[in-house]
Protein backbone atom coordinates (compact mmCIF):
# COMPACT_ATOMS: atom_id res chain seq x y z
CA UNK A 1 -7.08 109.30 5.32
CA UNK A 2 -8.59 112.99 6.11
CA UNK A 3 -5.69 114.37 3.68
CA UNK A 4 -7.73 112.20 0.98
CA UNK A 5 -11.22 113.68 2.15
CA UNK A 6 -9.87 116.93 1.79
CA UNK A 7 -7.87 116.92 -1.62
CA UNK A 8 -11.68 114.96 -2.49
CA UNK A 9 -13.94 117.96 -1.46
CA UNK A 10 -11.01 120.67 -2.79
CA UNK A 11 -11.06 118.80 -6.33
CA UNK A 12 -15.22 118.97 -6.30
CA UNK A 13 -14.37 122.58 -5.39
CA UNK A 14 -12.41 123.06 -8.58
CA UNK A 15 -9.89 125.21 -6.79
CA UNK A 16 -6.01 124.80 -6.35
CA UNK A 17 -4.10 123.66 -3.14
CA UNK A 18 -3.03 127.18 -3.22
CA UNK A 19 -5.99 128.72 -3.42
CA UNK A 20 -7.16 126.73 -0.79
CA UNK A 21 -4.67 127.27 1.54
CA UNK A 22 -3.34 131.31 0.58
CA UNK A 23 -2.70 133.48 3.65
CA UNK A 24 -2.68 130.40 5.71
CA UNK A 25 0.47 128.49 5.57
CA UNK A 26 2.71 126.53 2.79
CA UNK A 27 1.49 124.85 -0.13
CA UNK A 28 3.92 121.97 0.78
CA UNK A 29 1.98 120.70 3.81
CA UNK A 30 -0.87 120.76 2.79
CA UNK A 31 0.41 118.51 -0.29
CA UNK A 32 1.67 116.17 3.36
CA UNK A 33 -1.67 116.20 4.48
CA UNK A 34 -3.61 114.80 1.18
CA UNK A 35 -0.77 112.43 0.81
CA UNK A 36 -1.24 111.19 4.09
CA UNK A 37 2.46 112.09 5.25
CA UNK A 38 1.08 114.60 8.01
CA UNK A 39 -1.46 114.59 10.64
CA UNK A 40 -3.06 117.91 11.21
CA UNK A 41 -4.36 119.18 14.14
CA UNK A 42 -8.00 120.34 15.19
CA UNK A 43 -7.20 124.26 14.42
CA UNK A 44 -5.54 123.71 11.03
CA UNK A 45 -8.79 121.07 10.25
CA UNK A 46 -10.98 124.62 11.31
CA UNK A 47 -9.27 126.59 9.26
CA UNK A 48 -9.38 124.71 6.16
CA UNK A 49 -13.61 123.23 6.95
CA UNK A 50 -14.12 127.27 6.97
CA UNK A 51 -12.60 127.26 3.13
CA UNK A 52 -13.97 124.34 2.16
CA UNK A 53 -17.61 125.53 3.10
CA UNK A 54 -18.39 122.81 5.65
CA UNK A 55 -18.54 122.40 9.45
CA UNK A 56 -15.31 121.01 10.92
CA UNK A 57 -16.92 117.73 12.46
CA UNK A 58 -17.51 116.53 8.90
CA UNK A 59 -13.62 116.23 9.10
CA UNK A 60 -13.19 115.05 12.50
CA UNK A 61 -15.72 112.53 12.26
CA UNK A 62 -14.33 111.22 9.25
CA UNK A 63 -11.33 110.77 10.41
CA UNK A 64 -12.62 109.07 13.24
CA UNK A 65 -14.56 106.95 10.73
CA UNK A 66 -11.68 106.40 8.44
CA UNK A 67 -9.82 105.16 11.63
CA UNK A 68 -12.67 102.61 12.27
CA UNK A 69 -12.18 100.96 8.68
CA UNK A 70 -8.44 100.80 9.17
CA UNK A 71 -9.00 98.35 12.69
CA UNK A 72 -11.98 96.98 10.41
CA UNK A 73 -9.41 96.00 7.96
CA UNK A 74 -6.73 94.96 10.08
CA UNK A 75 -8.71 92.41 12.22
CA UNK A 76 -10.58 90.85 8.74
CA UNK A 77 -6.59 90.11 6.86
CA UNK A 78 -5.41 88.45 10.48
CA UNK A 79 -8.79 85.92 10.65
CA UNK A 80 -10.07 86.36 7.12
CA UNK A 81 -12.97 87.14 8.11
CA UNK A 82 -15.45 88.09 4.77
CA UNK A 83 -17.95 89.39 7.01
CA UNK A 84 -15.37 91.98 8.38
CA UNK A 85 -14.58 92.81 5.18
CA UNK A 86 -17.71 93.34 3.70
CA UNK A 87 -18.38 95.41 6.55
CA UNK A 88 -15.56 97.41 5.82
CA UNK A 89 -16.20 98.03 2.59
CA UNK A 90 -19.32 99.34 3.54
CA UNK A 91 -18.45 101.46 5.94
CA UNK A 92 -15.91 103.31 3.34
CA UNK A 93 -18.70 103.48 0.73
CA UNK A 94 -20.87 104.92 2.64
CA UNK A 95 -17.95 107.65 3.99
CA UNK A 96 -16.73 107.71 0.32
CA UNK A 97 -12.93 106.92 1.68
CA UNK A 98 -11.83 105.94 -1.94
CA UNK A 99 -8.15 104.86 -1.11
CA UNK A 100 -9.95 102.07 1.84
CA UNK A 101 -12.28 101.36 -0.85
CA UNK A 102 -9.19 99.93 -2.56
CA UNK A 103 -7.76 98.38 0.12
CA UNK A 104 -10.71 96.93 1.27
CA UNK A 105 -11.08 94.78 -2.33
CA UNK A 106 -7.93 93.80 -2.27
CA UNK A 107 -8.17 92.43 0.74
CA UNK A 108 -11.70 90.94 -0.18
CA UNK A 109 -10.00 89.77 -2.90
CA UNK A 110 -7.21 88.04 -1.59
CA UNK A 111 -9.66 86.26 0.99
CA UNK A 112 -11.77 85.14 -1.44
CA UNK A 113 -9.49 83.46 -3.49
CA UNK A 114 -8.24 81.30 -0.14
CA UNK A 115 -11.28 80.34 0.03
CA UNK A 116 -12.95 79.81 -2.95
CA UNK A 117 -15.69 82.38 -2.25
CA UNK A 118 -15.26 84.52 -5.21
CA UNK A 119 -18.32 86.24 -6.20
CA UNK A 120 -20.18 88.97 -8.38
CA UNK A 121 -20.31 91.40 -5.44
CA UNK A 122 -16.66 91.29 -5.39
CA UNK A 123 -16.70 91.86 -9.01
CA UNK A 124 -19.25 94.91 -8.66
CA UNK A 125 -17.28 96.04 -5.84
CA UNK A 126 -13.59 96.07 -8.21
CA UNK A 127 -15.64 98.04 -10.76
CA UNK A 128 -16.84 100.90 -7.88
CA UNK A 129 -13.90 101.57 -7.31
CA UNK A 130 -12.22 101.68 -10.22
CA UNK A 131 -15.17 104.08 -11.55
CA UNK A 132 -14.69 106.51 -8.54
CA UNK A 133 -11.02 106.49 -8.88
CA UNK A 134 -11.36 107.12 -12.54
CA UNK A 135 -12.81 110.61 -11.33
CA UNK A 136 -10.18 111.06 -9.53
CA UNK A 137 -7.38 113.64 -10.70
CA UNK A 138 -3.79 112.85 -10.53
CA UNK A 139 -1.55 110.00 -12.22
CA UNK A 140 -2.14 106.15 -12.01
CA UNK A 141 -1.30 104.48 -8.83
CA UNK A 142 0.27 101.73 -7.64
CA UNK A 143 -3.36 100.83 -6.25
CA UNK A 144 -5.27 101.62 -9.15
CA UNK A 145 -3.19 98.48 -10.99
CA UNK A 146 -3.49 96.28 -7.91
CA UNK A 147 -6.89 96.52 -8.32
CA UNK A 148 -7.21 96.14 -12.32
CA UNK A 149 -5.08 93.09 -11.76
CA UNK A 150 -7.49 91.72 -8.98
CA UNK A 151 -10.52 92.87 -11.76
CA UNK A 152 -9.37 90.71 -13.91
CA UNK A 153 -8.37 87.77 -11.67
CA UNK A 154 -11.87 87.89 -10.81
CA UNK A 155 -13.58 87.46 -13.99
CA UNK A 156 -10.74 84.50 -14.29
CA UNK A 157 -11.90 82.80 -11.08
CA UNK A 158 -15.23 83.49 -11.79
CA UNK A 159 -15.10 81.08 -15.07
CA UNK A 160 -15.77 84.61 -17.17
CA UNK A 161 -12.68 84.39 -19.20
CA UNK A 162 -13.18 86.21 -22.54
CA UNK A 163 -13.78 89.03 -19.98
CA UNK A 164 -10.62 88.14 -18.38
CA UNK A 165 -8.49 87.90 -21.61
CA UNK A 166 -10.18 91.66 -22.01
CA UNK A 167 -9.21 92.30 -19.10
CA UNK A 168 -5.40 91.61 -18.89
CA UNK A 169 -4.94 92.76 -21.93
CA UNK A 170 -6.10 96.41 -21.06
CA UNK A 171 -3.75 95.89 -17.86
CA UNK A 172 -0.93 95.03 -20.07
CA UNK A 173 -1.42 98.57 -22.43
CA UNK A 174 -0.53 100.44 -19.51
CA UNK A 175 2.99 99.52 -19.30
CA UNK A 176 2.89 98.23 -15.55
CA UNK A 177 6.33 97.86 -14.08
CA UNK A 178 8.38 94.58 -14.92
CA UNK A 179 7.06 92.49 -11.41
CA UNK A 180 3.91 93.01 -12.39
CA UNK A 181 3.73 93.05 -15.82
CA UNK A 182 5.33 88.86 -15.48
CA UNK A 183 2.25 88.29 -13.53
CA UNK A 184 0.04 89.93 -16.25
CA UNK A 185 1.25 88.14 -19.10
CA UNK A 186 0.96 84.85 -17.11
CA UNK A 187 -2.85 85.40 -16.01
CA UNK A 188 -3.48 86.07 -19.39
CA UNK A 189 -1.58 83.01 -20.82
CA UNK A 190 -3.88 81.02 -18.24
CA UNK A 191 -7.12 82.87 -19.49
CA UNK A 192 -6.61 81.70 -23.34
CA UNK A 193 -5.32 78.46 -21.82
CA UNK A 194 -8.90 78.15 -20.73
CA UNK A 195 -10.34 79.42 -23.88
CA UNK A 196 -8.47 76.73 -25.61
CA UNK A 197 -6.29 79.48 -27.84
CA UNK A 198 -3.24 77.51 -26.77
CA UNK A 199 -0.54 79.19 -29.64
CA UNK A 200 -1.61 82.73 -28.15
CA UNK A 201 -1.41 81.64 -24.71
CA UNK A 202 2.40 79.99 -25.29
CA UNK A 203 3.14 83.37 -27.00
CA UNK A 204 2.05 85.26 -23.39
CA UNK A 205 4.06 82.40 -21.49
CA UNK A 206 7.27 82.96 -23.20
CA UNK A 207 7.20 86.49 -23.23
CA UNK A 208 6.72 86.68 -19.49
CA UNK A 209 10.35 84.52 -19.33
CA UNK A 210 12.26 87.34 -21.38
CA UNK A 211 10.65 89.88 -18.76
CA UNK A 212 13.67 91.26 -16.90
CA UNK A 213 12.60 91.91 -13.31
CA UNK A 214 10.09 88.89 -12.49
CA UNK A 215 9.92 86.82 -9.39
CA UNK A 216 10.80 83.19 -9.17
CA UNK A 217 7.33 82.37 -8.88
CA UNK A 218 6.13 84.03 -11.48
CA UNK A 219 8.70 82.16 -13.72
CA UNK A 220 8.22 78.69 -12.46
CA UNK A 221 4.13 79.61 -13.31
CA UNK A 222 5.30 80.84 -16.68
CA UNK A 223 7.23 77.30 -17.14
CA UNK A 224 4.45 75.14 -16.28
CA UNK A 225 2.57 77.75 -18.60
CA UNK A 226 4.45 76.80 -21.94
CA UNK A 227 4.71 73.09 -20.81
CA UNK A 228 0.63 72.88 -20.70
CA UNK A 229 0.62 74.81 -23.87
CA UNK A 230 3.50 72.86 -25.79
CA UNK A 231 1.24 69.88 -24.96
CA UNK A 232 -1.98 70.85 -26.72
CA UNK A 233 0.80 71.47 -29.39
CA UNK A 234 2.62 68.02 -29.76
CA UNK A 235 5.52 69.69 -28.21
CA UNK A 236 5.97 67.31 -25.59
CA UNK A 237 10.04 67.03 -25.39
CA UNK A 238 9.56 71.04 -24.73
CA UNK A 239 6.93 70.51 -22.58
CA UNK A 240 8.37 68.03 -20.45
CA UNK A 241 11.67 70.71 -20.01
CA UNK A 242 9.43 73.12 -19.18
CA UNK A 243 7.09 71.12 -16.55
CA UNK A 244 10.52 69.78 -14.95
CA UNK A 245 11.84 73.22 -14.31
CA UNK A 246 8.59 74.18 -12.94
CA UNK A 247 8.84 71.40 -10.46
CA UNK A 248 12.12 72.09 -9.38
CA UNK A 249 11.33 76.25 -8.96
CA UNK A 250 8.12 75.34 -6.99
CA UNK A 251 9.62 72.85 -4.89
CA UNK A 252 12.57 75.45 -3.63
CA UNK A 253 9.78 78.23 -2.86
CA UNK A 254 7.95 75.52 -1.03
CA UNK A 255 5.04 76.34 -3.28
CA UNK A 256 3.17 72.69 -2.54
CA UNK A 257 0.14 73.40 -4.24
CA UNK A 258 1.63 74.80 -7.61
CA UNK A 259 4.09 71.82 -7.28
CA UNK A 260 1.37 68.99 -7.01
CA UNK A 261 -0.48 70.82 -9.99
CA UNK A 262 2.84 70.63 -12.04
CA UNK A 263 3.34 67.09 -11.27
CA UNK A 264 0.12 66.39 -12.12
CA UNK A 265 0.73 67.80 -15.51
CA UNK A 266 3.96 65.27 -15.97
CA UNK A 267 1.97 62.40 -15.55
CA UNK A 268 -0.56 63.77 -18.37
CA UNK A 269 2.60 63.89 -20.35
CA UNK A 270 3.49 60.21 -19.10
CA UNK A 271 -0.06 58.91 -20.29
CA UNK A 272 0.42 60.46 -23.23
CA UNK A 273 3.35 58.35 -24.02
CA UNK A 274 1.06 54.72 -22.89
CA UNK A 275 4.08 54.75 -20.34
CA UNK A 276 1.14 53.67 -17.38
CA UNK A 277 2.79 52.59 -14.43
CA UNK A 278 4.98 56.27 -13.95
CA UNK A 279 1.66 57.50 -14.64
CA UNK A 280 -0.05 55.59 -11.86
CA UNK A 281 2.46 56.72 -9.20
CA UNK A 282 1.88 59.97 -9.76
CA UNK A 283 -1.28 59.82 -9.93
CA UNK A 284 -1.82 58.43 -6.80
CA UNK A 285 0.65 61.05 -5.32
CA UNK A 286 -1.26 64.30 -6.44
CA UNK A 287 -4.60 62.39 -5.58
CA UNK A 288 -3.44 62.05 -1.89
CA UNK A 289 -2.65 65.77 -1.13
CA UNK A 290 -6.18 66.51 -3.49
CA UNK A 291 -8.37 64.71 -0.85
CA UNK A 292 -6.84 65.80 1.98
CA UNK A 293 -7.38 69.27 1.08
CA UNK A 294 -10.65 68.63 -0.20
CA UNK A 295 -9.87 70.39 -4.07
CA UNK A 296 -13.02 68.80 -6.03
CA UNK A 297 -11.85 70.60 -8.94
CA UNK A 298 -8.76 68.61 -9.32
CA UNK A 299 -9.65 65.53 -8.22
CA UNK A 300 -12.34 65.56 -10.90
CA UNK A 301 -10.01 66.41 -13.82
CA UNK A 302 -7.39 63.72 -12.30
CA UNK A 303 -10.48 61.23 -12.67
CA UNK A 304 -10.83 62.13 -16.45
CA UNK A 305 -6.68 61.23 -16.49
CA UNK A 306 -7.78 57.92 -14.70
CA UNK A 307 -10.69 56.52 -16.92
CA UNK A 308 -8.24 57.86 -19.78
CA UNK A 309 -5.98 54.87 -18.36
CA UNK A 310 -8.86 52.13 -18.24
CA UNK A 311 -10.12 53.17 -21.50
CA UNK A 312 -6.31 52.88 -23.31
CA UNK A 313 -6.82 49.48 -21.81
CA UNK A 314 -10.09 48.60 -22.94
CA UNK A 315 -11.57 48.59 -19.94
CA UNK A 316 -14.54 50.84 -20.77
CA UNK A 317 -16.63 49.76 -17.85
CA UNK A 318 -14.35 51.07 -15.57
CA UNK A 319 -13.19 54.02 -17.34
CA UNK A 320 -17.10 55.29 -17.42
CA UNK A 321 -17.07 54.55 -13.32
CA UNK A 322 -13.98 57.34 -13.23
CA UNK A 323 -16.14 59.39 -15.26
CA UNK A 324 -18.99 58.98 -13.31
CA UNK A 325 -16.92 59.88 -10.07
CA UNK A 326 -16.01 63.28 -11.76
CA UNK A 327 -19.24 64.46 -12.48
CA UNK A 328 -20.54 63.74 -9.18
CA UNK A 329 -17.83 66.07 -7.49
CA UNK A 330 -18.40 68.74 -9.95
CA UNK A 331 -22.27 68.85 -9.44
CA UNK A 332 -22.99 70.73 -11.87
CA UNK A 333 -19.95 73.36 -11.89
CA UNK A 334 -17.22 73.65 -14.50
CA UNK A 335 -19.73 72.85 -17.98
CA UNK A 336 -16.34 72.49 -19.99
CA UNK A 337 -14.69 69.78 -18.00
CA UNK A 338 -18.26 67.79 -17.48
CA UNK A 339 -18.37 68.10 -20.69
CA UNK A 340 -15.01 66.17 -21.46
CA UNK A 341 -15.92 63.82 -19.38
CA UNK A 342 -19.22 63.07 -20.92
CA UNK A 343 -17.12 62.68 -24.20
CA UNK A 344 -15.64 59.94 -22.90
CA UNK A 345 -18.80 58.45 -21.42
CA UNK A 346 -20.31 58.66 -24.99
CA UNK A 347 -16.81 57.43 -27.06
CA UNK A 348 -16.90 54.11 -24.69
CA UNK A 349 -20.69 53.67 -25.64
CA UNK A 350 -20.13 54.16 -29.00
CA UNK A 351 -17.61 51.20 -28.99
CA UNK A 352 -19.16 48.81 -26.98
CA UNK A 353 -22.49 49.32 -28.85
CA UNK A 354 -24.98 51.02 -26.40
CA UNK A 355 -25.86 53.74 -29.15
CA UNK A 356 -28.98 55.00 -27.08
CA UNK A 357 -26.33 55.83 -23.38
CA UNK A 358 -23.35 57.14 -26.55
CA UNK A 359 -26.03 59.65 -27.74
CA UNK A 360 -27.22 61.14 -23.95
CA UNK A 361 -23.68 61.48 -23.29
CA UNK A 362 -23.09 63.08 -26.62
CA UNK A 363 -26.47 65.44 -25.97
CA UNK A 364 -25.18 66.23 -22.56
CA UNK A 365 -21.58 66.95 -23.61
CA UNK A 366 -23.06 69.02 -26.72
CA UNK A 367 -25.08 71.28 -24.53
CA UNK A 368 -22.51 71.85 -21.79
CA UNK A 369 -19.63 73.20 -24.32
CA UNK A 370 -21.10 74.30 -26.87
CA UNK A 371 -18.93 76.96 -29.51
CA UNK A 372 -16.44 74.96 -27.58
CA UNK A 373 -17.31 71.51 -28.82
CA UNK A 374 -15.24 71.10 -31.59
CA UNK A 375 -12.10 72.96 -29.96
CA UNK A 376 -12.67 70.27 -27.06
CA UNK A 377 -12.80 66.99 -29.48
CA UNK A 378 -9.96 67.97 -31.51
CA UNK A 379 -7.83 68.12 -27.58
CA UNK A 380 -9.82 65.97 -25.81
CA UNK A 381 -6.83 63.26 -26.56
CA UNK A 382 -3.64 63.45 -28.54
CA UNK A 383 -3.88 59.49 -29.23
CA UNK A 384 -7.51 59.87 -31.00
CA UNK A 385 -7.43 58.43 -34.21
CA UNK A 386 -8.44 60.84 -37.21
CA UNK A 387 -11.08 58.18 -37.75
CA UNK A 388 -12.62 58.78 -34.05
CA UNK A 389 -12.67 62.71 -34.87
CA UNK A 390 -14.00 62.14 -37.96
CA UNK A 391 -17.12 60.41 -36.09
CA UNK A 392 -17.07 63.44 -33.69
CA UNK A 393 -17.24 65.93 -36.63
CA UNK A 394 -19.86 64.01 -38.16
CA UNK A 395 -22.09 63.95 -35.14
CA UNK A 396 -21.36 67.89 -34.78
């Protein structure tokens, strides 16, 4: 890390590693040293504080510092610790030690997302970085796309996803290798997923399948990708192929999580088709592994699926408990799927007469999505009559 301190103050300088280093020894190690491939000792760290114009212990005890940050770091990724982290991070601000800068998000990043602590901080911190390694000369890194990816995963977890699309999509100009560039195309598939631009998104999907050089998991994501997408679209034969080979690729990389989520999917598909009781079971299979690792989230959208069930059956009463259930373990978060559910809270009023509960629901679903309104009626369910939409519209 001092090699990066002293290419920094040399580059503030203006002058050349040869310049710097003339009469005193090869230009090649001193390219070691700011690439971090050699260690130099106390009289070449004199020599070269005497041309940069500053007293050696602002070297030494950076390094020291530096050294501090790297234990930092190390003990925060083997507890995830955020506190660690954040300390870390700033320690190296406050040392300008751009490179742990970087790794210090990434980690913070990576933490985060475990568990579900994403924040704006994080998000401010991503865009530090980036604008301090934007004044850095020299080409693009490896880190510097780590850390645009993280950027825009970010803005995804953070709900912020026209920023996300934005994003990706500046990611993607830059030609990242194939590995990465899979994982791109799939975030930003996911991103107008969530924006409800489903033909873009399946576009993104498919074109991270034809990448050459992508990992199995970023295929099986790119699967269950196009069969959420061919959904939305009435493709459900296609979507079905595409959810089962997700399944099958999750299941061998022992990816639980992704592999509940893509079940979950098929029995959307299922209750698409009125075929209930395959529905049911696995429904009640994802629901298991969602309370026993506490996902809210999940569990809330699986209740929309299950008053989806009670209202193809008429059972309206019961279908608005489900709903109900939902919005109490979102309290408040995710406005687009409360305000699905409250769709369905205000369709089984409408039908079973109690105009003044249909028109809170409708108020409260209206204010929570929004531009998004119409987008979300028109997908709320593929079995809606053009009739019911037509009394959506109206409302609108």
């Amino acid at each position: 890390m001092i090699g990066q301190k002293i290419k920094q103050l040399r580059l503030e300088m203006g002058i050349s590693q040869e310049k710097l280093i003339h009469g005193l020894f090869d230009r090649t190690y001193l390219s070691q040293i700011e690439r971090g491939l050699k260690v130099p000792p106390r009289e070449t760290l004199e020599k070269l504080a005497e041309r940069l114009g500053i007293p050696v212990h602002e070297l030494t005890e950076y390094s020291e510092t530096t050294e501090r940050i790297s234990t930092m770091l190390s003990s925060a990724r083997e507890t995830k610790n955020l506190a660690t982290i954040r300390e870390a991070w700033e320690t190296a601000l406050k040392v300008q030690s751009i490179e742990q800068m970087g790794e210090c998000v990434l980690a913070w990043a990576s933490i985060a997302a475990e568990q579900d602590a994403t924040s704006v901080d994080l998000l401010d911190a991503i865009n530090h970085v980036l604008m301090l390694m934007s004044n850095t000369a020299g080409p693009e890194s490896s880190l510097v796309l780590q850390i645009l990816m993280i950027r825009a995963n970010t803005y995804y977890y953070l709900g912020m996803f026209d920023q996300a699309v934005w994003a990706y999509r500046s990611l993607e100009i830059r030609h990242p290798p194939d590995e990465l560039l899979g994982r791109v195309k799939v975030s930003l598939g996911s991103s107008l997923m969530a924006l409800m631009r489903y033909e873009e998104a399946l576009q993104q999907f498919s074109e991270a399948l034809i990448v050459v050089d992508i990992t199995d998991l970023t295929r099986a994501r790119a699967h269950q990708g196009v069969g959420g997408c061919s959904r939305y679209l009435r493709l459900w034969e296609q979507a079905i192929q595409h959810l089962e080979k997700a399944c099958v690729l999750f299941a061998g990389l022992e990816e639980e999580y992704r592999y509940v989520l893509t079940r979950h999917s098929l029995g959307i598909l299922l209750l698409d088709k009125f075929e209930f009781d395959k529905a049911r079971t696995i429904f009640a299979e994802v629901q298991t592994f969602y309370i026993a690792h506490e996902m809210s989230l999940h569990l809330a959208e699986l209740y929309e699926e299950m008053a989806r069930i009670e209202f193809y059956k008429k059972n309206y009463q019961r279908g608005n408990t489900w709903c109900n259930r939902g919005l109490k373990l979102l309290d408040g978060l995710n406005g687009p799927l409360a305000g699905r559910l409250f769709l369905w809270k205000c369709w089984s009023f409408y039908i079973t007469g109690k105009t003044a509960l249909a028109e809170d629901a409708w108020q409260a679903a209206r204010s929570l999505l929004n531009a998004q309104l119409k987008m979300t009626i028109d997908t709320l369910d593929p079995n809606m009559t053009e009739e019911t939409k037509k009394m959506f519209h109206d409302m609108i």
